[in-house]
ModelCIF file with pLDDT and N, C-alpha, C, O atoms, coordinates in Angstrom:
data_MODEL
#
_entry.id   MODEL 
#
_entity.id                         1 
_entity.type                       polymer 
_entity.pdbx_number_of_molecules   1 
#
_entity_poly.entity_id                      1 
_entity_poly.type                           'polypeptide(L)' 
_entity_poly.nstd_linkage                   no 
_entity_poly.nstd_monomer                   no 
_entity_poly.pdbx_seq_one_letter_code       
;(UNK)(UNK)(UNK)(UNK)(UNK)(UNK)(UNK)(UNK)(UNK)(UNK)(UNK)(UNK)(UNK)(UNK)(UNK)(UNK)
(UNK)(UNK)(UNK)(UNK)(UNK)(UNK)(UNK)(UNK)(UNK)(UNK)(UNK)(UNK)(UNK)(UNK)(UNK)(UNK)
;
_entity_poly.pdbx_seq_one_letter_code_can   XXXXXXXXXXXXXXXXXXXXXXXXXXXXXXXX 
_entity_poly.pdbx_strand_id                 A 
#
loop_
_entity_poly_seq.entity_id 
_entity_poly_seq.num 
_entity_poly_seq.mon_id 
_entity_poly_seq.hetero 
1 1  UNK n 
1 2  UNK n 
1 3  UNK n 
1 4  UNK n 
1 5  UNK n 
1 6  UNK n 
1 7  UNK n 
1 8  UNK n 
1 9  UNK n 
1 10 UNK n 
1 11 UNK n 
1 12 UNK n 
1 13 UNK n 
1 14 UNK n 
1 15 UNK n 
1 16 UNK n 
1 17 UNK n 
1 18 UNK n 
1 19 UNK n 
1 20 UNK n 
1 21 UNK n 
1 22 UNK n 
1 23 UNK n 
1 24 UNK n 
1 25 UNK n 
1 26 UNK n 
1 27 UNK n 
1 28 UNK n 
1 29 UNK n 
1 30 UNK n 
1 31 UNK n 
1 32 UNK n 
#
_struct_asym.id          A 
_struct_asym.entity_id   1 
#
loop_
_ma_qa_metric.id 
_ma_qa_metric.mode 
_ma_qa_metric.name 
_ma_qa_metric.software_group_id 
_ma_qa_metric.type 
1 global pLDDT . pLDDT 
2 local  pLDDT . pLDDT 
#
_ma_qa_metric_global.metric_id      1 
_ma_qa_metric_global.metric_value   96.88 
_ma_qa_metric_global.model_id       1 
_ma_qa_metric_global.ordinal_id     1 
#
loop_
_ma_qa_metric_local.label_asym_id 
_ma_qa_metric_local.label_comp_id 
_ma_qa_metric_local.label_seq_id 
_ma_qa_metric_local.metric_id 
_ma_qa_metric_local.metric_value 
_ma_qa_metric_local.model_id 
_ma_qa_metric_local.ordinal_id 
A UNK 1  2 98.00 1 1  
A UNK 2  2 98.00 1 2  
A UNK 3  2 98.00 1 3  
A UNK 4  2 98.00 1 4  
A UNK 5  2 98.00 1 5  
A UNK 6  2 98.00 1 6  
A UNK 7  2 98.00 1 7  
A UNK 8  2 98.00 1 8  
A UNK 9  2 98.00 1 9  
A UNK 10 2 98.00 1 10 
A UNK 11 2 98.00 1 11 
A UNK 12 2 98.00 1 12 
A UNK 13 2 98.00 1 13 
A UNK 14 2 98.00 1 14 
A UNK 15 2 98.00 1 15 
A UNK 16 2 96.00 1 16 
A UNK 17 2 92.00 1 17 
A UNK 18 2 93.00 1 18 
A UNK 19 2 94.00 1 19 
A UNK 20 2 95.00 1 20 
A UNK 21 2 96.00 1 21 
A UNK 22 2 96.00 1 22 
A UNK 23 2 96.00 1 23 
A UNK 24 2 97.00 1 24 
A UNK 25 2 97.00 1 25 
A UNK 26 2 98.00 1 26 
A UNK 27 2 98.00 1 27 
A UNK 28 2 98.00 1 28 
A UNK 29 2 98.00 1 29 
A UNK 30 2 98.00 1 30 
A UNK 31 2 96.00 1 31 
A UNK 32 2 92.00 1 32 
#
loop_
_atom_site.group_PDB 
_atom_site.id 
_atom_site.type_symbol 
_atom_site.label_atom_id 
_atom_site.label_alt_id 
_atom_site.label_comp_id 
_atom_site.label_asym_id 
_atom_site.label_entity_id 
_atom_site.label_seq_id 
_atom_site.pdbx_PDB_ins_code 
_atom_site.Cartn_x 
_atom_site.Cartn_y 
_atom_site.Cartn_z 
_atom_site.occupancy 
_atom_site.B_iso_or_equiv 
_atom_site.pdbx_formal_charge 
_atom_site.auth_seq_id 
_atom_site.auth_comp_id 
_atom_site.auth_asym_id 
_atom_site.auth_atom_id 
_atom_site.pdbx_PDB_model_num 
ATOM 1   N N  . UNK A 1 1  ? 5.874   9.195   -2.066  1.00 98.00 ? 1  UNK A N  1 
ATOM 2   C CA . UNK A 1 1  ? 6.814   10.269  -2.351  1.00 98.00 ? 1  UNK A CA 1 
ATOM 3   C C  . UNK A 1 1  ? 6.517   10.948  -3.665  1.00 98.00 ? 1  UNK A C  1 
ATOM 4   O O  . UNK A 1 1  ? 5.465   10.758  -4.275  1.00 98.00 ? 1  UNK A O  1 
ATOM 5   N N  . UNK A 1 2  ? 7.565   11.816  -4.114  1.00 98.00 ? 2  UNK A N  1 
ATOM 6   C CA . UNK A 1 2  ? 7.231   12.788  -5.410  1.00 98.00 ? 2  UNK A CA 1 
ATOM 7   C C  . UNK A 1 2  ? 8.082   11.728  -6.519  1.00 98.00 ? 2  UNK A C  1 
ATOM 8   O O  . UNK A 1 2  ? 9.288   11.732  -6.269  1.00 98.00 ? 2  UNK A O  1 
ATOM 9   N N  . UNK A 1 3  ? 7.813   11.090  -7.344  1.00 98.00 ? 3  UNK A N  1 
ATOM 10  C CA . UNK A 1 3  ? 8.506   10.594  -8.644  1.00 98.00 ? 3  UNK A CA 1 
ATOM 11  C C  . UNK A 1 3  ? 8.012   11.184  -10.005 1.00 98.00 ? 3  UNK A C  1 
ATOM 12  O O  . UNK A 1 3  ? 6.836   11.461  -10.242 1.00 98.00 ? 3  UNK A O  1 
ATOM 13  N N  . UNK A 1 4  ? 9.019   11.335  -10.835 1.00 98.00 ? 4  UNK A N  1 
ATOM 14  C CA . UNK A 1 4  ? 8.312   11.849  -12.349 1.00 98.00 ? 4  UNK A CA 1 
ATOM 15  C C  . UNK A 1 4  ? 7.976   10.554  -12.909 1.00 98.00 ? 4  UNK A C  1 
ATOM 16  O O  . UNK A 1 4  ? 8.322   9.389   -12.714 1.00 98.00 ? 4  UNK A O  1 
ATOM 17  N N  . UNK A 1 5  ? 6.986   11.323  -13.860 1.00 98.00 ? 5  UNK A N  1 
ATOM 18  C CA . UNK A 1 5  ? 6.443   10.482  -15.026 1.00 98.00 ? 5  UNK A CA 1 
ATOM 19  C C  . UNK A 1 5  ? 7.183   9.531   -15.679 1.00 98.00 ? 5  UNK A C  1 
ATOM 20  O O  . UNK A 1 5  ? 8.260   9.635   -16.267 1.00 98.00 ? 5  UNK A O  1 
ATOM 21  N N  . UNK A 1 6  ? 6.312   8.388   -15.461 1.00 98.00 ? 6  UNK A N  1 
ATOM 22  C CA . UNK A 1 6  ? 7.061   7.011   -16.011 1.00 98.00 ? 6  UNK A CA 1 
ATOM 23  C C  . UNK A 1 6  ? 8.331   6.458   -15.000 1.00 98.00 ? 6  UNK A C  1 
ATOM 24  O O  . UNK A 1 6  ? 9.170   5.701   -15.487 1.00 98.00 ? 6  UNK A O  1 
ATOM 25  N N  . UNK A 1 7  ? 8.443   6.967   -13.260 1.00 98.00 ? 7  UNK A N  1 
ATOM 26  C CA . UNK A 1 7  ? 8.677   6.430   -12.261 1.00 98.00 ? 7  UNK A CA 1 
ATOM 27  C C  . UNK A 1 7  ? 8.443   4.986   -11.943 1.00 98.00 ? 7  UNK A C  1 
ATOM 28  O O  . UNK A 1 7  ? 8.019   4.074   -12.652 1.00 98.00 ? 7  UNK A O  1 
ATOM 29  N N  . UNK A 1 8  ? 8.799   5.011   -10.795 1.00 98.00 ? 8  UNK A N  1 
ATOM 30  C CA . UNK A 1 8  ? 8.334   3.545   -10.097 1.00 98.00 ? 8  UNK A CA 1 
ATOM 31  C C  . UNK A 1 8  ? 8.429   4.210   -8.571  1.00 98.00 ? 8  UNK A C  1 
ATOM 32  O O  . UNK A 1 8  ? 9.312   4.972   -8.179  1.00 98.00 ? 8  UNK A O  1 
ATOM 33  N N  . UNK A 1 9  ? 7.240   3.699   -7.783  1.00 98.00 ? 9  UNK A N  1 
ATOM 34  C CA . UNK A 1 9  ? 7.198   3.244   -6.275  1.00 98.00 ? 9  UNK A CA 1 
ATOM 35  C C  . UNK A 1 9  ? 7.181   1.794   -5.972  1.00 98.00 ? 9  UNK A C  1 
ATOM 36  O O  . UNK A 1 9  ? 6.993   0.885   -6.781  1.00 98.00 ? 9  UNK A O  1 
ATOM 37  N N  . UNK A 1 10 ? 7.436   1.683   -4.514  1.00 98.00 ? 10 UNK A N  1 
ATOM 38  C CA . UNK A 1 10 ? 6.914   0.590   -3.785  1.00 98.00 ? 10 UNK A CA 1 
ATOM 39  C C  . UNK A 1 10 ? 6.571   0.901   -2.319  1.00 98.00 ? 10 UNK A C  1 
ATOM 40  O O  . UNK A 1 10 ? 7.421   1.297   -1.522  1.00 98.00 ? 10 UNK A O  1 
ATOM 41  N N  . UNK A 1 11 ? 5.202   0.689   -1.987  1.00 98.00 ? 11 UNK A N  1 
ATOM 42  C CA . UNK A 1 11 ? 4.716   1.059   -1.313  1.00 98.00 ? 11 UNK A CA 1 
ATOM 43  C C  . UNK A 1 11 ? 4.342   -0.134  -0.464  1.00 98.00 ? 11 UNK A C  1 
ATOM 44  O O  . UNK A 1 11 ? 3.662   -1.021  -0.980  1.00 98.00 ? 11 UNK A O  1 
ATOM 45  N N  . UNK A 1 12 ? 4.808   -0.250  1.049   1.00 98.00 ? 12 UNK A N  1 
ATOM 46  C CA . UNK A 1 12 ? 4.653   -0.840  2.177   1.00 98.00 ? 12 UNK A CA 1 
ATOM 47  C C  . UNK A 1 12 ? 3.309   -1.012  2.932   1.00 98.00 ? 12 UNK A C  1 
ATOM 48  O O  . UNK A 1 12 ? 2.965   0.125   3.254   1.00 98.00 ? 12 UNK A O  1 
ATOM 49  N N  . UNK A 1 13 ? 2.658   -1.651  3.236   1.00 98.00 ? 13 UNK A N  1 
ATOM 50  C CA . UNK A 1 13 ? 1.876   -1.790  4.642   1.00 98.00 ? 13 UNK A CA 1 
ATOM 51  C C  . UNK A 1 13 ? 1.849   -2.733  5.886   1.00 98.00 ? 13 UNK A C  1 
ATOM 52  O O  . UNK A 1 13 ? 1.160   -3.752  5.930   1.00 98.00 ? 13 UNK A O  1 
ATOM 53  N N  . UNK A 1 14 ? 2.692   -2.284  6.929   1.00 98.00 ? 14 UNK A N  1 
ATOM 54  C CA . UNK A 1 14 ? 2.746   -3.433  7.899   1.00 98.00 ? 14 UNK A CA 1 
ATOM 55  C C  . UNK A 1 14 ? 1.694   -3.404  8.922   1.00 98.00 ? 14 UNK A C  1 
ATOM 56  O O  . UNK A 1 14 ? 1.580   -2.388  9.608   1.00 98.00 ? 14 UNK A O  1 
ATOM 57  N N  . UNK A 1 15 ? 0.656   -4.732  9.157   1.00 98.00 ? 15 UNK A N  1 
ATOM 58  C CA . UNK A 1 15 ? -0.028  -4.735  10.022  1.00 98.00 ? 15 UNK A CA 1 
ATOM 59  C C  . UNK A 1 15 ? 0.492   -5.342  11.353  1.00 98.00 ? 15 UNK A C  1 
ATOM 60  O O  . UNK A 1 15 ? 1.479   -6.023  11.630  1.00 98.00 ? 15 UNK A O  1 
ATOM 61  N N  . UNK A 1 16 ? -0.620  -4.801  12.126  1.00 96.00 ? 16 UNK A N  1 
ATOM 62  C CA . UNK A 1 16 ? -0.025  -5.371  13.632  1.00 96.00 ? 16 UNK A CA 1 
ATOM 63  C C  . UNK A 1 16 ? -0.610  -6.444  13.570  1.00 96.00 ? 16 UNK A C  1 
ATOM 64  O O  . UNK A 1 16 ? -1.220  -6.716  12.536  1.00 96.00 ? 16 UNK A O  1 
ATOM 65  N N  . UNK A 1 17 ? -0.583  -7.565  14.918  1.00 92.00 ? 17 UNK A N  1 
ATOM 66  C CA . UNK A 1 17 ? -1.609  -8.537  15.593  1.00 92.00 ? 17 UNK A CA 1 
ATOM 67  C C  . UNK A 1 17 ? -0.966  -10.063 14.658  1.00 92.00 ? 17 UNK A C  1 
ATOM 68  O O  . UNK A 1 17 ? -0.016  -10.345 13.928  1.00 92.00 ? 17 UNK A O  1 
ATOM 69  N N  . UNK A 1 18 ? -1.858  -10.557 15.095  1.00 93.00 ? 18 UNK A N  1 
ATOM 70  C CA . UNK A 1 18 ? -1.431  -12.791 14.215  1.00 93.00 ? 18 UNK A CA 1 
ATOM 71  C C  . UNK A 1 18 ? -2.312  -12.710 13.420  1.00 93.00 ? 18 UNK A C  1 
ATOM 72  O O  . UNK A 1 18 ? -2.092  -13.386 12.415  1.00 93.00 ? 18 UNK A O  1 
ATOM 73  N N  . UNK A 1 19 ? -3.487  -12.028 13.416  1.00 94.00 ? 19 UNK A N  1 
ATOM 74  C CA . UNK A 1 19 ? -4.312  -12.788 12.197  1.00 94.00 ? 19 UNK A CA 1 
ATOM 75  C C  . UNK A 1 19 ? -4.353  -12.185 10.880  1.00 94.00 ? 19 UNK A C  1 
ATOM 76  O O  . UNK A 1 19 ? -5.354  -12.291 10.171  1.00 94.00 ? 19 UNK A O  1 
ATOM 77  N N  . UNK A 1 20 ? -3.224  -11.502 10.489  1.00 95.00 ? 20 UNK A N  1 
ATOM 78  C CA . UNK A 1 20 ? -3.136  -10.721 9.368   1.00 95.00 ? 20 UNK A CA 1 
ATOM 79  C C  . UNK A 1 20 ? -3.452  -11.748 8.034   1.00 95.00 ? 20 UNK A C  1 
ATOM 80  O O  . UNK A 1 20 ? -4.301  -11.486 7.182   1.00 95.00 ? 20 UNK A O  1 
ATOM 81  N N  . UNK A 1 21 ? -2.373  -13.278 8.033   1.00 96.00 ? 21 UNK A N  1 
ATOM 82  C CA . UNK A 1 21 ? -2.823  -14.224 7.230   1.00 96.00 ? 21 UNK A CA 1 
ATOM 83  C C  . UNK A 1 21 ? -4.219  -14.758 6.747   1.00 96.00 ? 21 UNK A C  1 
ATOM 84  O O  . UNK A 1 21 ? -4.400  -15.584 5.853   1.00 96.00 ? 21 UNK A O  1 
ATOM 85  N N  . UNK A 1 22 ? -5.373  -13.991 7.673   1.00 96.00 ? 22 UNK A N  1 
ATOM 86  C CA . UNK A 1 22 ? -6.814  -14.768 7.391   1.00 96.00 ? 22 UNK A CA 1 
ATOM 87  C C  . UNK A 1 22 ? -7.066  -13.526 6.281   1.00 96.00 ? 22 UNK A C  1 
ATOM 88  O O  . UNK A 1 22 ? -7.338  -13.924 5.148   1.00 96.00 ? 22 UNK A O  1 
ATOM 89  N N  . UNK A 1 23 ? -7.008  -12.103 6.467   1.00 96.00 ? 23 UNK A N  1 
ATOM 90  C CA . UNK A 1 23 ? -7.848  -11.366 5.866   1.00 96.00 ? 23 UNK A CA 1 
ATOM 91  C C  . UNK A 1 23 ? -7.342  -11.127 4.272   1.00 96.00 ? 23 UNK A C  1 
ATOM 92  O O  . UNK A 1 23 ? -6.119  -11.175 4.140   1.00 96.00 ? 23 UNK A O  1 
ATOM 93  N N  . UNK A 1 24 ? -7.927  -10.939 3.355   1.00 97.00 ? 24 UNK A N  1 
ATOM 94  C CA . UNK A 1 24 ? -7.511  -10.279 2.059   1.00 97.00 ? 24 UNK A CA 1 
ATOM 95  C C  . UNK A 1 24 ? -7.363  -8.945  2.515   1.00 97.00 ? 24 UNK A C  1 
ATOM 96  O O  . UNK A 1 24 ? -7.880  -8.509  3.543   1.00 97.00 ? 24 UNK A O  1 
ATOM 97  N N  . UNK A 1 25 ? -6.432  -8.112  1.495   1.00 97.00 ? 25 UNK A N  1 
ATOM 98  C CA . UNK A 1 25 ? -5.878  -7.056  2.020   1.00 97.00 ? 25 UNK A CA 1 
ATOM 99  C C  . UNK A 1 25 ? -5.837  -6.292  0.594   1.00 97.00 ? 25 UNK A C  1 
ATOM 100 O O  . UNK A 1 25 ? -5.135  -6.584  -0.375  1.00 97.00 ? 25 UNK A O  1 
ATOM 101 N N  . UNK A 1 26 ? -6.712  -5.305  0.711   1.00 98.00 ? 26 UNK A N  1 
ATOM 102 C CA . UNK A 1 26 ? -6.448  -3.846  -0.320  1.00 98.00 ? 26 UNK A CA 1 
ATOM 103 C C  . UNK A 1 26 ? -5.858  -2.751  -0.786  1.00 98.00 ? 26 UNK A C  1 
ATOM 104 O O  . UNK A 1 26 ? -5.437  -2.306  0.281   1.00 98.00 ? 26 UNK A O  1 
ATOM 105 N N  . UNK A 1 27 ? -5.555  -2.072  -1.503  1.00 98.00 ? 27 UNK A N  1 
ATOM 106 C CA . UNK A 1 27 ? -4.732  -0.719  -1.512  1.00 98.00 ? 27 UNK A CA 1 
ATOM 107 C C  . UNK A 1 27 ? -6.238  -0.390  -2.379  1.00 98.00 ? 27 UNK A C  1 
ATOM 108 O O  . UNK A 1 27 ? -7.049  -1.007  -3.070  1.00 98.00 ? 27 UNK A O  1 
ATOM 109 N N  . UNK A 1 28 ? -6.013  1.050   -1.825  1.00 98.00 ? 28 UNK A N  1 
ATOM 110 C CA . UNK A 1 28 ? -7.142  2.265   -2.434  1.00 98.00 ? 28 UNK A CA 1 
ATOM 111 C C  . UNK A 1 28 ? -6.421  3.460   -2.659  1.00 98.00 ? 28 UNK A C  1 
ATOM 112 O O  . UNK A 1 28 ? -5.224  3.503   -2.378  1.00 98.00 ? 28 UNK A O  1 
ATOM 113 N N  . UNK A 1 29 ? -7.085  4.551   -3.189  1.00 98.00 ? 29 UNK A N  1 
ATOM 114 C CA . UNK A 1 29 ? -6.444  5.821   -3.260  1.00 98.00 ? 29 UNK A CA 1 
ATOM 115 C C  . UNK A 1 29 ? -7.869  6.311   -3.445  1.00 98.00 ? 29 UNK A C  1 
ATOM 116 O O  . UNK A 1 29 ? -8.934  5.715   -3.604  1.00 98.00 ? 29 UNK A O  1 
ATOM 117 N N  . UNK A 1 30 ? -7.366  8.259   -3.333  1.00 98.00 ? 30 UNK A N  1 
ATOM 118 C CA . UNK A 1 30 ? -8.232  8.891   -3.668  1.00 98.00 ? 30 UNK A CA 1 
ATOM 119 C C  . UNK A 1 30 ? -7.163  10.629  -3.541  1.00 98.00 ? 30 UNK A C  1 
ATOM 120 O O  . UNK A 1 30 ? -6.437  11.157  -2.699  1.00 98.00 ? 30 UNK A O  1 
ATOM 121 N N  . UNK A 1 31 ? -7.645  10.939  -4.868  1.00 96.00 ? 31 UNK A N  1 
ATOM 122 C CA . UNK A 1 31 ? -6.748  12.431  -5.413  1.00 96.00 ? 31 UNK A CA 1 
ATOM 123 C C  . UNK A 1 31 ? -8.097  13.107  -4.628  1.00 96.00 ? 31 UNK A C  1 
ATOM 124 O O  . UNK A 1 31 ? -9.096  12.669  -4.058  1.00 96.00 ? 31 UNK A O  1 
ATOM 125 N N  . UNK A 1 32 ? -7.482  14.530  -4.965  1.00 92.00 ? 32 UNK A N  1 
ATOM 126 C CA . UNK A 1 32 ? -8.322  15.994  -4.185  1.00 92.00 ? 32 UNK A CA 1 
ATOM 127 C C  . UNK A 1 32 ? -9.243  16.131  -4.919  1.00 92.00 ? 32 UNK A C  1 
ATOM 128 O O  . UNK A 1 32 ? -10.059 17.032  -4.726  1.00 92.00 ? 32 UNK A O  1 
#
């Protein structure tokens, strides 16, 4: 979402399937 400077998010990712517990799991970004 849009927050000002010196905000806070929390940002979600729900996977599907059972074997979510085996894999390590990342967040990435990338601006324009």
């Amino acid at each position: 979402g849009l927050v000002q400077a010196g905000g806070s998010l929390r940002l979600s990712c729900a996977a599907s399937g059972r074997t979510f517990r085996l894999y390590d799991m990342g967040w990435f970004r990338q601006a324009p």
